[in-house]
PDB file of N, CA and C in Angstrom:
ATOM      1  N   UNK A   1      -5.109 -19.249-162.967  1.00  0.00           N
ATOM      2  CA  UNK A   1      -3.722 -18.896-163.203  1.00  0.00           C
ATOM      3  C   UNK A   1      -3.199 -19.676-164.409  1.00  0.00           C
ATOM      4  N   UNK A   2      -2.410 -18.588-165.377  1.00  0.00           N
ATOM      5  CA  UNK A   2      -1.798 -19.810-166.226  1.00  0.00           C
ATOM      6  C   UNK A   2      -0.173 -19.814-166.112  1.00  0.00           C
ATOM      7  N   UNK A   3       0.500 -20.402-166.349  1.00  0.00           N
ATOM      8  CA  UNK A   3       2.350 -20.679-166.366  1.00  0.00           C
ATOM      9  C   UNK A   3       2.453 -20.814-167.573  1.00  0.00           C
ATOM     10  N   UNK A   4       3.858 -20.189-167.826  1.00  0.00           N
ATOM     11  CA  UNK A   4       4.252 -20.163-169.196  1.00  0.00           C
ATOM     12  C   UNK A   4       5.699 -20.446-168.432  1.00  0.00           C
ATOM     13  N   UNK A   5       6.763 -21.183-169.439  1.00  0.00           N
ATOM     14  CA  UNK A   5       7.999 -21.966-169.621  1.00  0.00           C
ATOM     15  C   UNK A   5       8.608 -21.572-171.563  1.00  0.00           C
ATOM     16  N   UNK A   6       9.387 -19.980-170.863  1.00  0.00           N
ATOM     17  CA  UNK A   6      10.305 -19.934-171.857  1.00  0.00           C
ATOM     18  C   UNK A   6      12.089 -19.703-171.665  1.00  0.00           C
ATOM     19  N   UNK A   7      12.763 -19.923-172.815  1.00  0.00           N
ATOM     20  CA  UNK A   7      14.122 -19.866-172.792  1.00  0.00           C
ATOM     21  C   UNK A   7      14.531 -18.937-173.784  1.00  0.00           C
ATOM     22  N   UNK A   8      15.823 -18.761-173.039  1.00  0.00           N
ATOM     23  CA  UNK A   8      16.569 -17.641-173.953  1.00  0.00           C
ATOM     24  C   UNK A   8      18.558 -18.103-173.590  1.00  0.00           C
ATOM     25  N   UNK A   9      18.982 -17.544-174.519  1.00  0.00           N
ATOM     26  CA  UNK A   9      20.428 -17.573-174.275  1.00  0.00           C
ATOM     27  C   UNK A   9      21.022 -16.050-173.892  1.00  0.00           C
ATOM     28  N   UNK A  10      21.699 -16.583-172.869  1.00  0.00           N
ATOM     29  CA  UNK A  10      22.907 -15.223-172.819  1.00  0.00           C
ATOM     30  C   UNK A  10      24.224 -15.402-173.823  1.00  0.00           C
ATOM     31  N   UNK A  11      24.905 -14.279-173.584  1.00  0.00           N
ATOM     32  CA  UNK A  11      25.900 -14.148-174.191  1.00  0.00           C
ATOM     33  C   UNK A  11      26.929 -14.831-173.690  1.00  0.00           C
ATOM     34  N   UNK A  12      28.105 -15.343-174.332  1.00  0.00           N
ATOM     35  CA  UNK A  12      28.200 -16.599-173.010  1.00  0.00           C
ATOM     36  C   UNK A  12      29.921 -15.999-173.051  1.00  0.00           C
ATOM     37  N   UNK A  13      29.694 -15.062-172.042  1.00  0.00           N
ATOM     38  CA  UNK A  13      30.888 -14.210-171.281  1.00  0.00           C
ATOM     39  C   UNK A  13      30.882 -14.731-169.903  1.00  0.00           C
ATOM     40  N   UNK A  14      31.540 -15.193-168.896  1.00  0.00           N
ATOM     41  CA  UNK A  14      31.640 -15.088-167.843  1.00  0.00           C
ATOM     42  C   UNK A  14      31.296 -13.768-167.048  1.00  0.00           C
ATOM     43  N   UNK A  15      32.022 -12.999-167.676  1.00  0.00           N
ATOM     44  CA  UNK A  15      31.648 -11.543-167.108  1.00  0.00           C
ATOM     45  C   UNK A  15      30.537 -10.887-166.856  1.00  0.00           C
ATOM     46  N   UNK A  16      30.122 -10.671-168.286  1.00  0.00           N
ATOM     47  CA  UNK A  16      28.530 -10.532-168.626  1.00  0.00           C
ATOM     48  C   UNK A  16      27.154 -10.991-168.053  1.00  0.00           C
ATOM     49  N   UNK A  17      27.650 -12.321-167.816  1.00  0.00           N
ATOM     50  CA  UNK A  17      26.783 -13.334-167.065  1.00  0.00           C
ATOM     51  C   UNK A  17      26.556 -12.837-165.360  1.00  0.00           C
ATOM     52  N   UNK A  18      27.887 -12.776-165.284  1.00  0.00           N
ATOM     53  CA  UNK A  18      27.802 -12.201-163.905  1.00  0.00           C
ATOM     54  C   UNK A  18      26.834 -11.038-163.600  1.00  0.00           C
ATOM     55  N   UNK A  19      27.374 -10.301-164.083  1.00  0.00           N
ATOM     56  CA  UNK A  19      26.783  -8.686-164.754  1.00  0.00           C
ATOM     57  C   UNK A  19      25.251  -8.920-164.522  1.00  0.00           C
ATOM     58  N   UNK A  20      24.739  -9.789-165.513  1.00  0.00           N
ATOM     59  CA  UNK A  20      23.193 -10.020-165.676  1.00  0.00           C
ATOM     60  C   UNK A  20      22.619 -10.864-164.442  1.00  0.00           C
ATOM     61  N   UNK A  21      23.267 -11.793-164.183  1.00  0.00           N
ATOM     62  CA  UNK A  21      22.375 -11.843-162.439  1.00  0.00           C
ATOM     63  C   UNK A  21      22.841 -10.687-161.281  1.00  0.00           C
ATOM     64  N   UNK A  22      23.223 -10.172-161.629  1.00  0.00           N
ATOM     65  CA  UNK A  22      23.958  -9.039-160.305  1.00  0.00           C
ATOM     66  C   UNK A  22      22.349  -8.004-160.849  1.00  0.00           C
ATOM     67  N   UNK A  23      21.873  -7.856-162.110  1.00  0.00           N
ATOM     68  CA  UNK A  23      20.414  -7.004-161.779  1.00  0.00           C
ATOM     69  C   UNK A  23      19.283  -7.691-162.177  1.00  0.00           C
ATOM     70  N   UNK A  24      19.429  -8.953-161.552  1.00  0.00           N
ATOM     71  CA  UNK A  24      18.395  -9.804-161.052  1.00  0.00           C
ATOM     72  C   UNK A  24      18.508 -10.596-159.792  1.00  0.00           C
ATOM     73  N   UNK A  25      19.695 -10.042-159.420  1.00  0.00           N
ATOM     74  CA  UNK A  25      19.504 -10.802-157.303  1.00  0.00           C
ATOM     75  C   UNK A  25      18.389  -9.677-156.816  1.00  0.00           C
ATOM     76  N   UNK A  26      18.055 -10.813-155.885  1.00  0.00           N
ATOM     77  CA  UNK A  26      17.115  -9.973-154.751  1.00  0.00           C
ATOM     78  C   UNK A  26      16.912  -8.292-154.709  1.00  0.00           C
ATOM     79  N   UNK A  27      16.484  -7.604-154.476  1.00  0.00           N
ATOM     80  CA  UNK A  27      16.380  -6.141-154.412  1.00  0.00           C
ATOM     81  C   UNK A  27      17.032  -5.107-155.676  1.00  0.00           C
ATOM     82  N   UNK A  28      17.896  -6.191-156.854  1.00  0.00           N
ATOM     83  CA  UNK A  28      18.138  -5.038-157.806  1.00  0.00           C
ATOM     84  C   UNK A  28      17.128  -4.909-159.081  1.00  0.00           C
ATOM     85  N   UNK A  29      16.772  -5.614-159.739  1.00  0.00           N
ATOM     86  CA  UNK A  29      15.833  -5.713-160.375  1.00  0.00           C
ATOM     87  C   UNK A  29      15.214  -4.042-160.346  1.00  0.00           C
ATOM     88  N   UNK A  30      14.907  -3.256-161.778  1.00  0.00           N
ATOM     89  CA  UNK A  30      14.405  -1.888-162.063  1.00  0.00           C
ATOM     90  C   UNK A  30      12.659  -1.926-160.806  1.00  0.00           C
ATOM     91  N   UNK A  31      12.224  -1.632-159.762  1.00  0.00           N
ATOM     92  CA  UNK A  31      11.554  -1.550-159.341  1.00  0.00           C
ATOM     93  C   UNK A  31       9.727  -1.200-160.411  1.00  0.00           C
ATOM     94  N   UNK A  32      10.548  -0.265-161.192  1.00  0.00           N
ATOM     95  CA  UNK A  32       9.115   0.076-162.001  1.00  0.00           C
ATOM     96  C   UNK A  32       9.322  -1.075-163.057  1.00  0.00           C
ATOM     97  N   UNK A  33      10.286  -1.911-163.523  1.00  0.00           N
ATOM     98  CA  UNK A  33       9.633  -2.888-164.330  1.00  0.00           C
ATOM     99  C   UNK A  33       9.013  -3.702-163.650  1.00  0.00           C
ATOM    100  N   UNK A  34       9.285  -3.905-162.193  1.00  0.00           N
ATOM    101  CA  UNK A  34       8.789  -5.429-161.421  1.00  0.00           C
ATOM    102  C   UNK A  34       7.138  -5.274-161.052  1.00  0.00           C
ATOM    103  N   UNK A  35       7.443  -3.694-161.313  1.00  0.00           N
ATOM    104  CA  UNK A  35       5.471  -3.136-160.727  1.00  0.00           C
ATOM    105  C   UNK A  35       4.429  -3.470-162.258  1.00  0.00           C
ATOM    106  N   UNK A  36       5.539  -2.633-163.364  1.00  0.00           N
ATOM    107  CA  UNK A  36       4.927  -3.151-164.980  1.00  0.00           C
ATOM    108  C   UNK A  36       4.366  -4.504-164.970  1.00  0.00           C
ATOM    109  N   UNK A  37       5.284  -5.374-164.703  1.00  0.00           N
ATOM    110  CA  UNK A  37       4.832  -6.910-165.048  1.00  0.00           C
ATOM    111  C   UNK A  37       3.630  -6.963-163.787  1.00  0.00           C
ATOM    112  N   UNK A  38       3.363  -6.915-162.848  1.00  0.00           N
ATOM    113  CA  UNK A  38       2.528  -7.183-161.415  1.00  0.00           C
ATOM    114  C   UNK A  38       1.990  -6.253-162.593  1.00  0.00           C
ATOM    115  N   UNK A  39       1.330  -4.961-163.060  1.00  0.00           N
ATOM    116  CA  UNK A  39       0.283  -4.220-163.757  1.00  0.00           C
ATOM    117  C   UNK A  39      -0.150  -5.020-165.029  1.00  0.00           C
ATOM    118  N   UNK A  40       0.676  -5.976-165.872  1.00  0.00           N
ATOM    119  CA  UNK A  40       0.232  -6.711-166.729  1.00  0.00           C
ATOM    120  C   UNK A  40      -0.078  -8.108-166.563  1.00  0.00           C
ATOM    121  N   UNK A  41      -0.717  -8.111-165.112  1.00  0.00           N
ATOM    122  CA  UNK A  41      -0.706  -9.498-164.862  1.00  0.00           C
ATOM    123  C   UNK A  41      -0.361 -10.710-164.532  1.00  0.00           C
ATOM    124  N   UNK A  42       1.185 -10.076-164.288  1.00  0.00           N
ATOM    125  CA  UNK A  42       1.895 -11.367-164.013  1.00  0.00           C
ATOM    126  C   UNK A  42       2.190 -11.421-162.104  1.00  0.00           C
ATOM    127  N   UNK A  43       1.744 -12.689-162.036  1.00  0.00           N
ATOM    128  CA  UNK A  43       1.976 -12.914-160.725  1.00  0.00           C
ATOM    129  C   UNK A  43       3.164 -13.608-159.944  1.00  0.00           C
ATOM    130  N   UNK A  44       4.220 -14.328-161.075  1.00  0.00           N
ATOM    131  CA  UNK A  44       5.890 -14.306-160.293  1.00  0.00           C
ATOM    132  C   UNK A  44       6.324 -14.784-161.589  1.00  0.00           C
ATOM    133  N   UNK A  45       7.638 -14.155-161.652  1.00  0.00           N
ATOM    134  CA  UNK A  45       8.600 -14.494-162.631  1.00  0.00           C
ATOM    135  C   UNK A  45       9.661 -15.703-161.294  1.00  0.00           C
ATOM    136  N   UNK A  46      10.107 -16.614-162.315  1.00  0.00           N
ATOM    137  CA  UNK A  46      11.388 -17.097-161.885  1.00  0.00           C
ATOM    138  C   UNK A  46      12.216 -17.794-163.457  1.00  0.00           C
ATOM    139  N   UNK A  47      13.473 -17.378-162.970  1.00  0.00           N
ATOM    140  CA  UNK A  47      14.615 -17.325-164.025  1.00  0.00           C
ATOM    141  C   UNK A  47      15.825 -18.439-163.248  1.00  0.00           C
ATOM    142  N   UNK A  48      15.749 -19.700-164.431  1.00  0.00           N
ATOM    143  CA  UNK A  48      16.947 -20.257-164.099  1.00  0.00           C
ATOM    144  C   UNK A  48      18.367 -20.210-164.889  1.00  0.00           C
ATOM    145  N   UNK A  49      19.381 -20.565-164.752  1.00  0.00           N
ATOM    146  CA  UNK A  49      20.516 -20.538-165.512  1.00  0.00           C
ATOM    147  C   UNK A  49      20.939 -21.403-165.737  1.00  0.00           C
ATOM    148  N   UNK A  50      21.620 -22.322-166.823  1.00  0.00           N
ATOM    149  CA  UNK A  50      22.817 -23.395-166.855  1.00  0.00           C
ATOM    150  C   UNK A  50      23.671 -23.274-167.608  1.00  0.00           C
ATOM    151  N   UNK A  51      25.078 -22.805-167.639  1.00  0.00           N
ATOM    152  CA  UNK A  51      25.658 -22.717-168.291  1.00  0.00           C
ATOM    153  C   UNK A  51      24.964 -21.025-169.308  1.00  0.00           C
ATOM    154  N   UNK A  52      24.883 -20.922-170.415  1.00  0.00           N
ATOM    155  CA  UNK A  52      24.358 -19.358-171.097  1.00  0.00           C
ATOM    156  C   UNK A  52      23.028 -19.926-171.273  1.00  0.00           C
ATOM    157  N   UNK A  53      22.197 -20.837-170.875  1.00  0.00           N
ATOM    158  CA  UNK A  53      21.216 -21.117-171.464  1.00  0.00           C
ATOM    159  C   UNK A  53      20.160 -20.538-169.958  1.00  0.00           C
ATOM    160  N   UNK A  54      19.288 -19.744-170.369  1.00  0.00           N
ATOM    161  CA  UNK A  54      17.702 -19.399-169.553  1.00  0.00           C
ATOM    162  C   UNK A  54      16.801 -20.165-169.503  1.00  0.00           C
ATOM    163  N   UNK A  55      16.149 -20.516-168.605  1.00  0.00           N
ATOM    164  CA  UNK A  55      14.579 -20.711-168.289  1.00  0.00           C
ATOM    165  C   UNK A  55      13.869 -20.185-167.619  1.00  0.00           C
ATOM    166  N   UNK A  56      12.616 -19.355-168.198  1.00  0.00           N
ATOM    167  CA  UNK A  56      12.041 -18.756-166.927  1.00  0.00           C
ATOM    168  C   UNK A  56      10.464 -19.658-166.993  1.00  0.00           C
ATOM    169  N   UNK A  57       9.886 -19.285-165.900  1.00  0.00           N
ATOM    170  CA  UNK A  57       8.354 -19.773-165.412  1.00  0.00           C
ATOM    171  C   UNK A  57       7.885 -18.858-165.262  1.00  0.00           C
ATOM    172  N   UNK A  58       6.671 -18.475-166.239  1.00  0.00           N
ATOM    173  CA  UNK A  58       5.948 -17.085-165.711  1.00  0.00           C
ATOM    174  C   UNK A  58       4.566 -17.478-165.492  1.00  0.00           C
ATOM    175  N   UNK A  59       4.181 -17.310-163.841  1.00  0.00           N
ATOM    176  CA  UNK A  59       2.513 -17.201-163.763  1.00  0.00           C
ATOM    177  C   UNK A  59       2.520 -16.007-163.984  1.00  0.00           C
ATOM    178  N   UNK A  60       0.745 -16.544-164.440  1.00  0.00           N
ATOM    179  CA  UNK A  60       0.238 -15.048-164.562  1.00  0.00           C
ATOM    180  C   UNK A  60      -1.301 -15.034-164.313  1.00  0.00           C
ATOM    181  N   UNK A  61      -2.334 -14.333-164.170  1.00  0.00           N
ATOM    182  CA  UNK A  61      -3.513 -14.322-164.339  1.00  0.00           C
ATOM    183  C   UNK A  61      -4.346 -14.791-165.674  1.00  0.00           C
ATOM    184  N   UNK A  62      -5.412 -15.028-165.476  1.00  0.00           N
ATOM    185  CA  UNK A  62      -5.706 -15.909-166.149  1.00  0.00           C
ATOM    186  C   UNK A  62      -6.226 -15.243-168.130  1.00  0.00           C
ATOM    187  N   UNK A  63      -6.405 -14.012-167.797  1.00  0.00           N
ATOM    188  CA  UNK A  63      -6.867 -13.423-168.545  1.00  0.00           C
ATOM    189  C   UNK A  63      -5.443 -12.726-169.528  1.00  0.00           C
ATOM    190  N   UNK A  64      -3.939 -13.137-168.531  1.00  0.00           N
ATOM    191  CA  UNK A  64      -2.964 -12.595-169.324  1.00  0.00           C
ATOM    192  C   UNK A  64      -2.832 -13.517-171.160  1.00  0.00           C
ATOM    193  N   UNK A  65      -2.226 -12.463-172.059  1.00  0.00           N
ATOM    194  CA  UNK A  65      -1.481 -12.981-173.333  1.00  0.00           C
ATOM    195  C   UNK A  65      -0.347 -11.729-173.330  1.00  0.00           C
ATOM    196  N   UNK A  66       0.267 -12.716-173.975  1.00  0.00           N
ATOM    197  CA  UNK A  66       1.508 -12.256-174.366  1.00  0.00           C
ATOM    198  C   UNK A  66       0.949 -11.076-175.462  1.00  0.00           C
ATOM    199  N   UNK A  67       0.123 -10.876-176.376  1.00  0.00           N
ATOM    200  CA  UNK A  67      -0.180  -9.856-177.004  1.00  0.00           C
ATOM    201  C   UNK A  67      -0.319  -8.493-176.857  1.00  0.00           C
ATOM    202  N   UNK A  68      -1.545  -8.489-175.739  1.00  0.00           N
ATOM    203  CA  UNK A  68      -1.369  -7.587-174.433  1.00  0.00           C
ATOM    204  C   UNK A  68      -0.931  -7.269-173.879  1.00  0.00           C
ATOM    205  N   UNK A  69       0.521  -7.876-173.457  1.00  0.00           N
ATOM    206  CA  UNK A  69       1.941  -7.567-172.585  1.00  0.00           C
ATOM    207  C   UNK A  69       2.605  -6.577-173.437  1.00  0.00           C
ATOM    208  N   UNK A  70       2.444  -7.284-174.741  1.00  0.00           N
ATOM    209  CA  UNK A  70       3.796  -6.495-175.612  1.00  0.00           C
ATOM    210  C   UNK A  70       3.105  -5.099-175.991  1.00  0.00           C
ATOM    211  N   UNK A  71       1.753  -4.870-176.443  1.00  0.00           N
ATOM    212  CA  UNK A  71       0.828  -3.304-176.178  1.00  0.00           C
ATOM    213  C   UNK A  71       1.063  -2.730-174.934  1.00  0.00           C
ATOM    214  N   UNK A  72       0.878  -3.270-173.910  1.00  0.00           N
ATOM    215  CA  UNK A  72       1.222  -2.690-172.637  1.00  0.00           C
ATOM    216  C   UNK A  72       2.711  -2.085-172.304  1.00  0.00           C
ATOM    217  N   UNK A  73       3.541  -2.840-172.589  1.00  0.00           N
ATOM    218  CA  UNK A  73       5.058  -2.627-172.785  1.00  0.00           C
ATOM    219  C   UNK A  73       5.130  -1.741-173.648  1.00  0.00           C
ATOM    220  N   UNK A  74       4.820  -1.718-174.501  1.00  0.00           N
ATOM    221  CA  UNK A  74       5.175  -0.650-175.644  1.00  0.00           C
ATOM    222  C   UNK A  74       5.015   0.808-175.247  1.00  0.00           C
ATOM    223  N   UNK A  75       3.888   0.937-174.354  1.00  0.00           N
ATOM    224  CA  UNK A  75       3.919   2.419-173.828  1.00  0.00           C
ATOM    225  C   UNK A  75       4.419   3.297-172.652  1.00  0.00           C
ATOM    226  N   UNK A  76       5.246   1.741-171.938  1.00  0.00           N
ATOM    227  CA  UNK A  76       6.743   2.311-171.137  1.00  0.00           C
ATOM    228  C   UNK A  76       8.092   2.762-170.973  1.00  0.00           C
ATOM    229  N   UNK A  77       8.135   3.712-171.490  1.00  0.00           N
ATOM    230  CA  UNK A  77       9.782   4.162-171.647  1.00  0.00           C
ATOM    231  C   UNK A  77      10.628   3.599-170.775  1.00  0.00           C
ATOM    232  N   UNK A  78      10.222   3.044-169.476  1.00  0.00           N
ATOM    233  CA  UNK A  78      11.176   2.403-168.640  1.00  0.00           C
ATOM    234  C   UNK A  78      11.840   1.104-169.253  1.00  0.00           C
ATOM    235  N   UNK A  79      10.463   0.170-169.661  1.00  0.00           N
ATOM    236  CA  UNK A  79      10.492  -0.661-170.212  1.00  0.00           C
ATOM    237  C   UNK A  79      11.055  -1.093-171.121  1.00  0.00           C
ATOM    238  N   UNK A  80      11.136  -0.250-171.779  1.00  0.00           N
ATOM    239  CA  UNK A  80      12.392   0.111-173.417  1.00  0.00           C
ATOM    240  C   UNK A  80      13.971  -0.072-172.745  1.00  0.00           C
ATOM    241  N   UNK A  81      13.970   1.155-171.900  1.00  0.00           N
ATOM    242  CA  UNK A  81      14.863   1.035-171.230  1.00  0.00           C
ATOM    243  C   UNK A  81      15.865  -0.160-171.281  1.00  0.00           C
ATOM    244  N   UNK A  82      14.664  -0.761-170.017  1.00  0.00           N
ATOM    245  CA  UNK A  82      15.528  -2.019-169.666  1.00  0.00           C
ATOM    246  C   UNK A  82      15.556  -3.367-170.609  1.00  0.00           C
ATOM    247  N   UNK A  83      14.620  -3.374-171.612  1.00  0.00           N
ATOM    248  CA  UNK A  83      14.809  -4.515-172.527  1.00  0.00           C
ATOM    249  C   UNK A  83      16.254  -3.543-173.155  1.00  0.00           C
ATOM    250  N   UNK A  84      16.262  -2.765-173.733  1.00  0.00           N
ATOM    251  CA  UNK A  84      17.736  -2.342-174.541  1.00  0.00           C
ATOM    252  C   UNK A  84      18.910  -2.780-173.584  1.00  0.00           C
ATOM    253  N   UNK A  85      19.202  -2.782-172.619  1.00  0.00           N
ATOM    254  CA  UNK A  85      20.065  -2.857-171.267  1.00  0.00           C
ATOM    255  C   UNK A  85      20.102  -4.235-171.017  1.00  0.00           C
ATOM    256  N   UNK A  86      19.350  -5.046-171.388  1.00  0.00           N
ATOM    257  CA  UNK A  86      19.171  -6.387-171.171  1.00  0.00           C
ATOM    258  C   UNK A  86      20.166  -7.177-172.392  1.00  0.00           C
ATOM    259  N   UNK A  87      19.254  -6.400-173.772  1.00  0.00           N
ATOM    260  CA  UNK A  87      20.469  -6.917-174.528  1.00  0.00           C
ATOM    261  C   UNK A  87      21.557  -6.932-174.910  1.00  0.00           C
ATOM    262  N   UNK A  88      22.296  -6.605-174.018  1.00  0.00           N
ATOM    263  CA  UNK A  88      23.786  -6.100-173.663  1.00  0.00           C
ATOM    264  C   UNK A  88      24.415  -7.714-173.213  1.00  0.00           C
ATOM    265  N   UNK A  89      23.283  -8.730-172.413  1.00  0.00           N
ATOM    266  CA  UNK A  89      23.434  -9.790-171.721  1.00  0.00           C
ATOM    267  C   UNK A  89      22.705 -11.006-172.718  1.00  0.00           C
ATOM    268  N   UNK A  90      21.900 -10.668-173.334  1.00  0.00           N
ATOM    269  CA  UNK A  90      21.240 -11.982-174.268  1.00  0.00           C
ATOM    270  C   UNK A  90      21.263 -12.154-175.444  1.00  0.00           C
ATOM    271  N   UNK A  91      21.245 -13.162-175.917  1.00  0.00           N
ATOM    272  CA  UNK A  91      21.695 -13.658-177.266  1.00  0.00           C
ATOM    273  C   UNK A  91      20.254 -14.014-177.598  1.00  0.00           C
ATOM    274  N   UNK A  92      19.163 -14.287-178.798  1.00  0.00           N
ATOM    275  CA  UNK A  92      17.963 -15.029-179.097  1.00  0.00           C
ATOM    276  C   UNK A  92      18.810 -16.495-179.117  1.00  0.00           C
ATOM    277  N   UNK A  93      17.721 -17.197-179.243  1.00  0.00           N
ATOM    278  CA  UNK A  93      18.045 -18.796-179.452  1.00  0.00           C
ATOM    279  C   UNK A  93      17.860 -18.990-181.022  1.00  0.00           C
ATOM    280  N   UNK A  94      18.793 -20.363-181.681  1.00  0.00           N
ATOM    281  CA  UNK A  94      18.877 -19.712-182.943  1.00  0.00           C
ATOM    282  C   UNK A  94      18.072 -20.093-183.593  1.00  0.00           C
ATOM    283  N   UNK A  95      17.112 -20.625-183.230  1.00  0.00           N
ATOM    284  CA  UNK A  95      15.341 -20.882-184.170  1.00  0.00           C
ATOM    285  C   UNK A  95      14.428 -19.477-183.941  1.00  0.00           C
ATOM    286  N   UNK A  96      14.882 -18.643-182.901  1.00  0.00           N
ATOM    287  CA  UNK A  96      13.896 -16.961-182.683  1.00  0.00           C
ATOM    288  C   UNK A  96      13.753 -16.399-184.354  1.00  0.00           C
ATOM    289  N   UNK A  97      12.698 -15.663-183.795  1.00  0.00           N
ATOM    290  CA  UNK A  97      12.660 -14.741-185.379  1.00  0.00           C
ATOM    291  C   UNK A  97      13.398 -13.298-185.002  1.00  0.00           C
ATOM    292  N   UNK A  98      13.016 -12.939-186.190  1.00  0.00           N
ATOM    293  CA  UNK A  98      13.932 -11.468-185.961  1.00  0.00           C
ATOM    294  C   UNK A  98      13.468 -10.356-184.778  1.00  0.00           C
ATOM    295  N   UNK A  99      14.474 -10.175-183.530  1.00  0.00           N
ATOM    296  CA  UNK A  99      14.054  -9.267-182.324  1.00  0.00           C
ATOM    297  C   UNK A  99      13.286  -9.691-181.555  1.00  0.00           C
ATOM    298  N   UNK A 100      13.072 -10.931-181.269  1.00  0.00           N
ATOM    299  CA  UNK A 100      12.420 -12.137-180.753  1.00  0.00           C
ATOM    300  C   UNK A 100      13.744 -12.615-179.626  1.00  0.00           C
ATOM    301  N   UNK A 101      13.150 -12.729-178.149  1.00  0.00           N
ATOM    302  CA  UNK A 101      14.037 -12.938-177.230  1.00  0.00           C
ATOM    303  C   UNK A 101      13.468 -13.888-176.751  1.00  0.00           C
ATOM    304  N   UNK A 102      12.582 -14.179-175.288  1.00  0.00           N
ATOM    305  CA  UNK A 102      12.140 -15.846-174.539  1.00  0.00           C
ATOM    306  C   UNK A 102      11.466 -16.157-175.553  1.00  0.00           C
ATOM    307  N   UNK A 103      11.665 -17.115-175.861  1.00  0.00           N
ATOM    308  CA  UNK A 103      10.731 -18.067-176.845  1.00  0.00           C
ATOM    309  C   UNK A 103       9.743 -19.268-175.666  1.00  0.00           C
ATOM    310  N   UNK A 104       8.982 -19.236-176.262  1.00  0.00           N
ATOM    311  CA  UNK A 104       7.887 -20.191-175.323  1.00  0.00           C
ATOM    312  C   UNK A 104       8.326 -21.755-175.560  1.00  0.00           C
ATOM    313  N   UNK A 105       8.692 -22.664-174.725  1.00  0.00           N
ATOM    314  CA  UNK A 105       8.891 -23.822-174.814  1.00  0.00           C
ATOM    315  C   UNK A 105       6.878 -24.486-174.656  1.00  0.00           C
ATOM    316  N   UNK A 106       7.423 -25.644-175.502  1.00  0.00           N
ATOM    317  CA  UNK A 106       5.802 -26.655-175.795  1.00  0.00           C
ATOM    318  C   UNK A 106       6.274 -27.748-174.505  1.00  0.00           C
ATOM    319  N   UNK A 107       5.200 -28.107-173.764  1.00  0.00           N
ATOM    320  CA  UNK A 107       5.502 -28.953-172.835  1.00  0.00           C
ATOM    321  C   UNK A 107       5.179 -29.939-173.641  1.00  0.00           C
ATOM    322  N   UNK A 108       6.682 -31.631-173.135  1.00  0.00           N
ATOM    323  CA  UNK A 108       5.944 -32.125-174.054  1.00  0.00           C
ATOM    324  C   UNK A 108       5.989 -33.728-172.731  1.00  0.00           C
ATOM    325  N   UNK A 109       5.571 -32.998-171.652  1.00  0.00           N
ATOM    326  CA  UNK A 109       5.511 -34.426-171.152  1.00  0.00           C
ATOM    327  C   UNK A 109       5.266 -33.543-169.051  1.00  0.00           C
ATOM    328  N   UNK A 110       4.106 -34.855-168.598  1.00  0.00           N
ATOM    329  CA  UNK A 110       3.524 -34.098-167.641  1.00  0.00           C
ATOM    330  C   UNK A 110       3.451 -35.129-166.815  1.00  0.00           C
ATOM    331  N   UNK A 111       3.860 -36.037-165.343  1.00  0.00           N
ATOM    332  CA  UNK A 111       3.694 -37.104-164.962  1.00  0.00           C
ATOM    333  C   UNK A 111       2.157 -36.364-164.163  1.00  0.00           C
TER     334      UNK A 111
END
């Protein structure tokens, strides 16, 4: 298994914010994206919040890359979907490149 630790910013609306965990509590989440990611390997997402700032933890199998995700993604219209719908709620962080959303954090310390 490998874990990946990236961040992203929301838009930093109260409203909005709300908005964006209301289709990520329990049972709302797009069902065919949650099956996409389980089809590309990934074995649990978790997403934290503080204030507009994200962190998520993604296991995944061992054989996952992010390269392969984004080929795989590319040939889901659902998927489109909901990344367009998403960015309604997220801002990039301001070191991202252009259309660049979680950025991968470098661990830099492990007790």
């Amino acid at each position: 298994m490998q874990r990946f630790c990236l961040a992203l910013d929301l838009v930093d609306d109260p409203a909005l914010i709300k908005e964006y965990e209301h289709f990520h509590a329990p049972g709302s989440a797009w069902p065919e994206v949650t099956q996409h990611d389980i089809d590309a390997g990934v074995l649990n997402i978790e997403i934290f919040r503080t204030g507009n700032r994200m962190f998520m933890i993604l296991e995944t199998v061992d054989e996952f890359t992010f390269e392969k995700k984004a080929e795989f993604d590319a040939t889901n219209p659902k998927i489109a979907a909901w990344e367009a719908l998403m960015w309604k709620f997220q801002k990039p962080l301001p070191w991202a490149g252009k259309g660049e959303k979680w950025i991968l954090m470098d661990r830099i310390f492990k007790s």
